[in-house]
PDB file of N, CA and C in Angstrom:
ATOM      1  N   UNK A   1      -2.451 -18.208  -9.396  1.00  0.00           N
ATOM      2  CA  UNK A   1      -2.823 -16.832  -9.119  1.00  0.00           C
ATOM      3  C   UNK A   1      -2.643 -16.500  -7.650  1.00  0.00           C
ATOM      4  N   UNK A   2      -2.864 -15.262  -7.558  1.00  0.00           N
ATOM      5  CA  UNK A   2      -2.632 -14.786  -5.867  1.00  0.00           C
ATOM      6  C   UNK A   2      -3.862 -13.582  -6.198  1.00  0.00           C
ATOM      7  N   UNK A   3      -4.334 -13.574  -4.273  1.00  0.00           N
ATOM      8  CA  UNK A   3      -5.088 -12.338  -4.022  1.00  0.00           C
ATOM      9  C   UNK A   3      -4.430 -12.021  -2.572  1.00  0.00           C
ATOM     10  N   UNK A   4      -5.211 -10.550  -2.686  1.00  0.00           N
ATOM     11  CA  UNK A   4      -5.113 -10.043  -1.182  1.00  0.00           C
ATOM     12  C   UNK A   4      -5.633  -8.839  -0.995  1.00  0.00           C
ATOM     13  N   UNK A   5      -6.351  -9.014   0.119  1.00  0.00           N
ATOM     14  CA  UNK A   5      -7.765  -7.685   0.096  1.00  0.00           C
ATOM     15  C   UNK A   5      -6.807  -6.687   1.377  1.00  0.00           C
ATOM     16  N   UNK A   6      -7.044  -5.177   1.240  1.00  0.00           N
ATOM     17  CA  UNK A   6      -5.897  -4.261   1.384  1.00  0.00           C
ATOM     18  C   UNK A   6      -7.207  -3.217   2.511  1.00  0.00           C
ATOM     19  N   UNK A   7      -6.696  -2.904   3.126  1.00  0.00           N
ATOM     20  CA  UNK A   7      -7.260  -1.494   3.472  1.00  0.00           C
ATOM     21  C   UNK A   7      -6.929  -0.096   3.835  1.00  0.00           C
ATOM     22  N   UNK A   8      -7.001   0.989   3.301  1.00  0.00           N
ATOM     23  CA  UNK A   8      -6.616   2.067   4.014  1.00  0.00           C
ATOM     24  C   UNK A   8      -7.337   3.502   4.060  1.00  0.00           C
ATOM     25  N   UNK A   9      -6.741   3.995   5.123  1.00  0.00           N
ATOM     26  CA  UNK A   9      -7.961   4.954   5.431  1.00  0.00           C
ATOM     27  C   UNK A   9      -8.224   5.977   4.363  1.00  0.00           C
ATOM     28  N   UNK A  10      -9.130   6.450   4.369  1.00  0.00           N
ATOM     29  CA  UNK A  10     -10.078   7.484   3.412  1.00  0.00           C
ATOM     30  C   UNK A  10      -8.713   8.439   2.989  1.00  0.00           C
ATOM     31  N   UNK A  11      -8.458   8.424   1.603  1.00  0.00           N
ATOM     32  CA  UNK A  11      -7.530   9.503   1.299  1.00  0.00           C
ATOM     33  C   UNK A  11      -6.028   9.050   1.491  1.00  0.00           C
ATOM     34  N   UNK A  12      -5.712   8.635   2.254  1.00  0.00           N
ATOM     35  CA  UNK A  12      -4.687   7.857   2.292  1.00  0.00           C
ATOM     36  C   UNK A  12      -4.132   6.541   1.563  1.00  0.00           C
ATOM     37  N   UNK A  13      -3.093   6.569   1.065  1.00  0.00           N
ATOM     38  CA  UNK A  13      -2.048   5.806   0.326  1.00  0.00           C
ATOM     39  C   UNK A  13      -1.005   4.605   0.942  1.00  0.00           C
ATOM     40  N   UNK A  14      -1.830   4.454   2.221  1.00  0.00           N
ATOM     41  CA  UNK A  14      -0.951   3.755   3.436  1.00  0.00           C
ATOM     42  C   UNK A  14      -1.989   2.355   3.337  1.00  0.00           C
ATOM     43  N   UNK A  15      -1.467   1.465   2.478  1.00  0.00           N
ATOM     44  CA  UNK A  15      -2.257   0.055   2.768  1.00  0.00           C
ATOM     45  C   UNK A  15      -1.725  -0.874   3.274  1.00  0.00           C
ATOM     46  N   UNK A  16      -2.744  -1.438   4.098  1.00  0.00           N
ATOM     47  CA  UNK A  16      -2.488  -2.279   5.194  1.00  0.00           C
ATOM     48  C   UNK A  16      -3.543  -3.530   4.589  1.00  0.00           C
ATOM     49  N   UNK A  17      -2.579  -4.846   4.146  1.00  0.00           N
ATOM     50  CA  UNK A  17      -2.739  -6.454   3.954  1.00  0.00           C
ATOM     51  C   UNK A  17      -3.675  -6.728   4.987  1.00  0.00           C
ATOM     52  N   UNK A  18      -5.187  -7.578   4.787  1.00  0.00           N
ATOM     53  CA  UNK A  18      -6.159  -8.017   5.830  1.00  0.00           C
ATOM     54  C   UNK A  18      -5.883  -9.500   5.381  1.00  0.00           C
ATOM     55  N   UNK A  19      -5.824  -9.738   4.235  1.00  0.00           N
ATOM     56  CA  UNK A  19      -5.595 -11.190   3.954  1.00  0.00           C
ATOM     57  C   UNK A  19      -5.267 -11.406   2.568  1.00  0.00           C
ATOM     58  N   UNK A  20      -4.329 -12.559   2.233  1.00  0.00           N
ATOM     59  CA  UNK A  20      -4.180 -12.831   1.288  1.00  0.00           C
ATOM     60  C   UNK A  20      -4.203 -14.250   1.405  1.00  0.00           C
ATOM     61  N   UNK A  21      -4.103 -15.245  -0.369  1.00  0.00           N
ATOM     62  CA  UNK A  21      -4.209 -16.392  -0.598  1.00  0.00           C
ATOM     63  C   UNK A  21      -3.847 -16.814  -1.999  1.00  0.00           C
ATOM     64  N   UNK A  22      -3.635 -18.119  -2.062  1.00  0.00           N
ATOM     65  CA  UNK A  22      -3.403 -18.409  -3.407  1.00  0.00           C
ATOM     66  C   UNK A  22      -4.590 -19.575  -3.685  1.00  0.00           C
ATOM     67  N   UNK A  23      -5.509 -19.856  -2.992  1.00  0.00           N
ATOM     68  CA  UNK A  23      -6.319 -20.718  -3.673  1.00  0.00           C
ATOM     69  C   UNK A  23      -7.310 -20.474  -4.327  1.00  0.00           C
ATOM     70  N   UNK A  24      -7.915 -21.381  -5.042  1.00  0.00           N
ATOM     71  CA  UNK A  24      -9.111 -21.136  -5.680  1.00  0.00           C
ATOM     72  C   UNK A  24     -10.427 -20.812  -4.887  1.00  0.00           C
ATOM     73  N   UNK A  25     -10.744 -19.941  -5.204  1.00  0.00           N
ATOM     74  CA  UNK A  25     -12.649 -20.059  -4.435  1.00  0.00           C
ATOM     75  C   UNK A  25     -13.690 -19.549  -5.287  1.00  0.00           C
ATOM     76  N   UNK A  26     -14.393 -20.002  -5.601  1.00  0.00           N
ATOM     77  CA  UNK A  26     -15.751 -20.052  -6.477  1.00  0.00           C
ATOM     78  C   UNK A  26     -16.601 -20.251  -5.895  1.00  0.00           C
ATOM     79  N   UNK A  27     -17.791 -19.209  -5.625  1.00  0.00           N
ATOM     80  CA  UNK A  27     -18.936 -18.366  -5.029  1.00  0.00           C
ATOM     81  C   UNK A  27     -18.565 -18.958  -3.968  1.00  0.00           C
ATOM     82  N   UNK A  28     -17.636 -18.537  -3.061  1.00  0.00           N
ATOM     83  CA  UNK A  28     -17.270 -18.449  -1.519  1.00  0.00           C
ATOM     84  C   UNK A  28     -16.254 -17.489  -1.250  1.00  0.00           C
ATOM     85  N   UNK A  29     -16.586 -17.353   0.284  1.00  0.00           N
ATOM     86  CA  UNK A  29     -15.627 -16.747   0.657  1.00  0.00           C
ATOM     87  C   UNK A  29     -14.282 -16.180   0.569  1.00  0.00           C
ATOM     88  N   UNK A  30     -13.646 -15.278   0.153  1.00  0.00           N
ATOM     89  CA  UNK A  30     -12.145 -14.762   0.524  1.00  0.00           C
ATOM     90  C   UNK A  30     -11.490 -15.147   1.897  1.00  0.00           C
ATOM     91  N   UNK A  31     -12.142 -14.230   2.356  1.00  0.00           N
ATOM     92  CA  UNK A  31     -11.845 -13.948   3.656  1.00  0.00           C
ATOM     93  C   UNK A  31     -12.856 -13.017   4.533  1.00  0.00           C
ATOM     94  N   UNK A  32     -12.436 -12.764   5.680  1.00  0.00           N
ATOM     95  CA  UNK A  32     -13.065 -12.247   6.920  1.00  0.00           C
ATOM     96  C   UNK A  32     -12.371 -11.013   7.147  1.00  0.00           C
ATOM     97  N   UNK A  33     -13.010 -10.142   7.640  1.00  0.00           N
ATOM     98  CA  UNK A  33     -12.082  -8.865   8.281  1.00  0.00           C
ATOM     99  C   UNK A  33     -12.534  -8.299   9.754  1.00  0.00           C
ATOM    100  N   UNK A  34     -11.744  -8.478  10.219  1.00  0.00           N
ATOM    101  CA  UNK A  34     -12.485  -8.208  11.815  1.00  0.00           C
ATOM    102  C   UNK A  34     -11.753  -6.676  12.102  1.00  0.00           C
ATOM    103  N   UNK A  35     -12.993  -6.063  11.956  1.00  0.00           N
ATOM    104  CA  UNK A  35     -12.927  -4.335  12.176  1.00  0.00           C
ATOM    105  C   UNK A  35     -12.722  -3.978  13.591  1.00  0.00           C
ATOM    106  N   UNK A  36     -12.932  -4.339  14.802  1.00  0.00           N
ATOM    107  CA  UNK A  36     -12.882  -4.239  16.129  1.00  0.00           C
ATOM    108  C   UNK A  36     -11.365  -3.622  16.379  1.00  0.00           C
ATOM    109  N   UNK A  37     -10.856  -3.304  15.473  1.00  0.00           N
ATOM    110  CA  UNK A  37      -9.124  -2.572  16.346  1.00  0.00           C
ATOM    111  C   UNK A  37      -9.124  -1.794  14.940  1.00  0.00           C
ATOM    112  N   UNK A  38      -9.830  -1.403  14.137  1.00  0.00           N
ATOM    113  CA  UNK A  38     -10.086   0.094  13.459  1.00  0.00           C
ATOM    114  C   UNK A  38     -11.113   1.253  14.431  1.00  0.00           C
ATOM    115  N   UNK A  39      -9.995   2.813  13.956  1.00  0.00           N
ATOM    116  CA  UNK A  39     -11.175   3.540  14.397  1.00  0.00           C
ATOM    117  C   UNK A  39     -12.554   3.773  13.524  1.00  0.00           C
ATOM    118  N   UNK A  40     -12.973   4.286  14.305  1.00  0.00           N
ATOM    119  CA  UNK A  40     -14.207   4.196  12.967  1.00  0.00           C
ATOM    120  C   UNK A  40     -14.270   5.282  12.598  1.00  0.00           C
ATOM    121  N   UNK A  41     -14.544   4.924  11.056  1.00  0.00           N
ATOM    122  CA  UNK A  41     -13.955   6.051  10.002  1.00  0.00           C
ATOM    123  C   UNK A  41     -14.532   5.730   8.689  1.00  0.00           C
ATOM    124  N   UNK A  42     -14.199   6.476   7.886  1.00  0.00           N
ATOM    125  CA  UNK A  42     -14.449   5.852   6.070  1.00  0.00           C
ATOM    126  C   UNK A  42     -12.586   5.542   5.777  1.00  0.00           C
ATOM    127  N   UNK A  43     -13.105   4.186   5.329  1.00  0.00           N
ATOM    128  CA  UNK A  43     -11.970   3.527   4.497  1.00  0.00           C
ATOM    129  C   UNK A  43     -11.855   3.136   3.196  1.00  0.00           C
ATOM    130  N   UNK A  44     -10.875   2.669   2.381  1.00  0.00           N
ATOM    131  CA  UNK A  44     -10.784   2.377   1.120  1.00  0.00           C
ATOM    132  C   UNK A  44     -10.641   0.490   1.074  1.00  0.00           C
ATOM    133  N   UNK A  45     -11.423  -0.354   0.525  1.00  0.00           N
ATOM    134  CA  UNK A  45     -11.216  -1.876   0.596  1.00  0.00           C
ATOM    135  C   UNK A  45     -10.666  -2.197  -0.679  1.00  0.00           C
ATOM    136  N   UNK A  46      -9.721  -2.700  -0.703  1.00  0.00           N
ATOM    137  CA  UNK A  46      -9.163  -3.628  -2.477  1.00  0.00           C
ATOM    138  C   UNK A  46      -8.791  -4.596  -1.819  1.00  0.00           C
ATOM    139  N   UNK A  47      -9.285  -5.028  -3.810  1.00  0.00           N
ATOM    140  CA  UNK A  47      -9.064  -6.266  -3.938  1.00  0.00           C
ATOM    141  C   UNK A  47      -7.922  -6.570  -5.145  1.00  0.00           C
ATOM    142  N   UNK A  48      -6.971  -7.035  -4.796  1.00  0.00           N
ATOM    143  CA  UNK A  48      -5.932  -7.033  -5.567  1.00  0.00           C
ATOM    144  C   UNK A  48      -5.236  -8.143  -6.146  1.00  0.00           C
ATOM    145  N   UNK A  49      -5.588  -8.699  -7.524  1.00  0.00           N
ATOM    146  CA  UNK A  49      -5.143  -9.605  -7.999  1.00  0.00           C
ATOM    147  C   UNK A  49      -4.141 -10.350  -9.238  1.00  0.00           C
ATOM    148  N   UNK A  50      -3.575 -11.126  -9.257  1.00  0.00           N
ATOM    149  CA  UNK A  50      -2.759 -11.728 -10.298  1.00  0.00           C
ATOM    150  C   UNK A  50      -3.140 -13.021 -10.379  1.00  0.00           C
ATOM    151  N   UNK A  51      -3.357 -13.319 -11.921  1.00  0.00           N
ATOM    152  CA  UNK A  51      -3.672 -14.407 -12.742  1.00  0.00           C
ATOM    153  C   UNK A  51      -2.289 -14.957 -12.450  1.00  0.00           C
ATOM    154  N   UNK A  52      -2.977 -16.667 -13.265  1.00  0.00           N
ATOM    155  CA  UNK A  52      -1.665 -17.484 -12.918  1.00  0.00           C
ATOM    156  C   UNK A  52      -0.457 -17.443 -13.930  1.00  0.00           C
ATOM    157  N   UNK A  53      -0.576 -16.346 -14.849  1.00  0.00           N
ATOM    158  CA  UNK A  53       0.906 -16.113 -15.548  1.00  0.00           C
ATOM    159  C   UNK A  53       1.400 -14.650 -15.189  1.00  0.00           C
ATOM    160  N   UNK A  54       1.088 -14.675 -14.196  1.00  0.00           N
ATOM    161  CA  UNK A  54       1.376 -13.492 -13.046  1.00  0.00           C
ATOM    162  C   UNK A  54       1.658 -11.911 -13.682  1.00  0.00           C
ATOM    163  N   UNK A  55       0.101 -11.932 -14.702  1.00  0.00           N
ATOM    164  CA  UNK A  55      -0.282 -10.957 -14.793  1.00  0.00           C
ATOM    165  C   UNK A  55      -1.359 -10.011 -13.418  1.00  0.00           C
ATOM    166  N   UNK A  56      -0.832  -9.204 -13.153  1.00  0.00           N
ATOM    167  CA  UNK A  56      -1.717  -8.534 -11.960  1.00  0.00           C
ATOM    168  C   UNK A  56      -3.036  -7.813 -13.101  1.00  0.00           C
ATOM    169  N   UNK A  57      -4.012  -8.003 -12.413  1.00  0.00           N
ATOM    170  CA  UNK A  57      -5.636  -7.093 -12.960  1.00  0.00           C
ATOM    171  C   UNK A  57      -5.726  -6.023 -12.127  1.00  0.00           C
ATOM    172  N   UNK A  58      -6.527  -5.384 -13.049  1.00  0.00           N
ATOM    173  CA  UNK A  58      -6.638  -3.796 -12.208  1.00  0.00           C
ATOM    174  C   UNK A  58      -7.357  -4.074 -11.078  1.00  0.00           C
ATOM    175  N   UNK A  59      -6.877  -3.356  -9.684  1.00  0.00           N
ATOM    176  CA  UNK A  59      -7.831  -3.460  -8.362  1.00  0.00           C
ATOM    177  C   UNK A  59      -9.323  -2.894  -8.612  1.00  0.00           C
ATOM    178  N   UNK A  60      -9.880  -3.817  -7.712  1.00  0.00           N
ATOM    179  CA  UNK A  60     -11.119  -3.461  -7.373  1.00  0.00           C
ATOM    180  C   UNK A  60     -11.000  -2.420  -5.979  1.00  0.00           C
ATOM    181  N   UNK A  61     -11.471  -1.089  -5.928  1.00  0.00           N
ATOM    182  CA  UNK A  61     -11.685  -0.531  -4.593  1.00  0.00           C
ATOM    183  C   UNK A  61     -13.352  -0.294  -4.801  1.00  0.00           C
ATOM    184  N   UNK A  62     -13.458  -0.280  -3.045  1.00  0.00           N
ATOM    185  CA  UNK A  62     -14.674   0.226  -2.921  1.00  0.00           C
ATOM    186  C   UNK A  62     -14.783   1.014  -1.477  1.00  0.00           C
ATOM    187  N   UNK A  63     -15.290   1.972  -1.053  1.00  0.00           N
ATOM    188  CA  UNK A  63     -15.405   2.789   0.023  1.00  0.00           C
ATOM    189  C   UNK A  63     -16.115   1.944   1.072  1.00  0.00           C
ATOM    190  N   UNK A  64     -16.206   1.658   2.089  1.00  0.00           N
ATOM    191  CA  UNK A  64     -16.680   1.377   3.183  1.00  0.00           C
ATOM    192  C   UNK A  64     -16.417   2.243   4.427  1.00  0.00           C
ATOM    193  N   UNK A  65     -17.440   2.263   5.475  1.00  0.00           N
ATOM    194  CA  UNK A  65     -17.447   3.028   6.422  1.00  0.00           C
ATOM    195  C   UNK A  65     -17.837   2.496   7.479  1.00  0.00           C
ATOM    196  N   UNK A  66     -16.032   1.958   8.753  1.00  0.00           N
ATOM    197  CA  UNK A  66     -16.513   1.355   9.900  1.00  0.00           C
ATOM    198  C   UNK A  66     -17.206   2.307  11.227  1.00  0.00           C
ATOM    199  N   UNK A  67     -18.353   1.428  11.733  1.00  0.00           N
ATOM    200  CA  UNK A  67     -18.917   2.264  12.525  1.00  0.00           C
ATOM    201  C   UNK A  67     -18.394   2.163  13.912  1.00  0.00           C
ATOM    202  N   UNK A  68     -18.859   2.923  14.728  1.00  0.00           N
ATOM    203  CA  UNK A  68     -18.241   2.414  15.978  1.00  0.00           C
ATOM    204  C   UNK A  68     -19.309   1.736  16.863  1.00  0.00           C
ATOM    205  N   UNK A  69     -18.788   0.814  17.910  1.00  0.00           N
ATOM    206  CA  UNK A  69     -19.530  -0.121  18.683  1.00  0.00           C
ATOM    207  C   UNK A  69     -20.512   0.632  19.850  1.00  0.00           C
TER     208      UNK A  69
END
């Protein structure tokens, strides 16, 4: 299988790759996203995946909103 968590800004159709992987992880971590070089804004987060007979599953999005420092 493969993942890779996506972001883009509120309303927008412009996604930008934060990380991807092909390994397994069970109740751990993905990954990290270091927001410090976003403006702060409301964004869109997915999670975007394919099983290992490289069927893709429907994304997960969810809204998040980076603040500023």
């Amino acid at each position: 299988g493969f993942y890779k968590y996506e972001v883009a800004p509120l309303g927008s159709d412009n996604w930008s790759t934060i990380q991807a992987g092909r390994e397994v992880v069970v109740d751990g971590t993905l990954g990290l996203w270091d927001t410090t070089e976003l403006t702060p804004g409301d964004y869109m987060l997915r999670l975007v995946v394919t099983d290992n007979q490289g069927q893709a599953l429907p994304p997960c999005v969810v809204p998040v909103r980076v603040a500023g420092q």
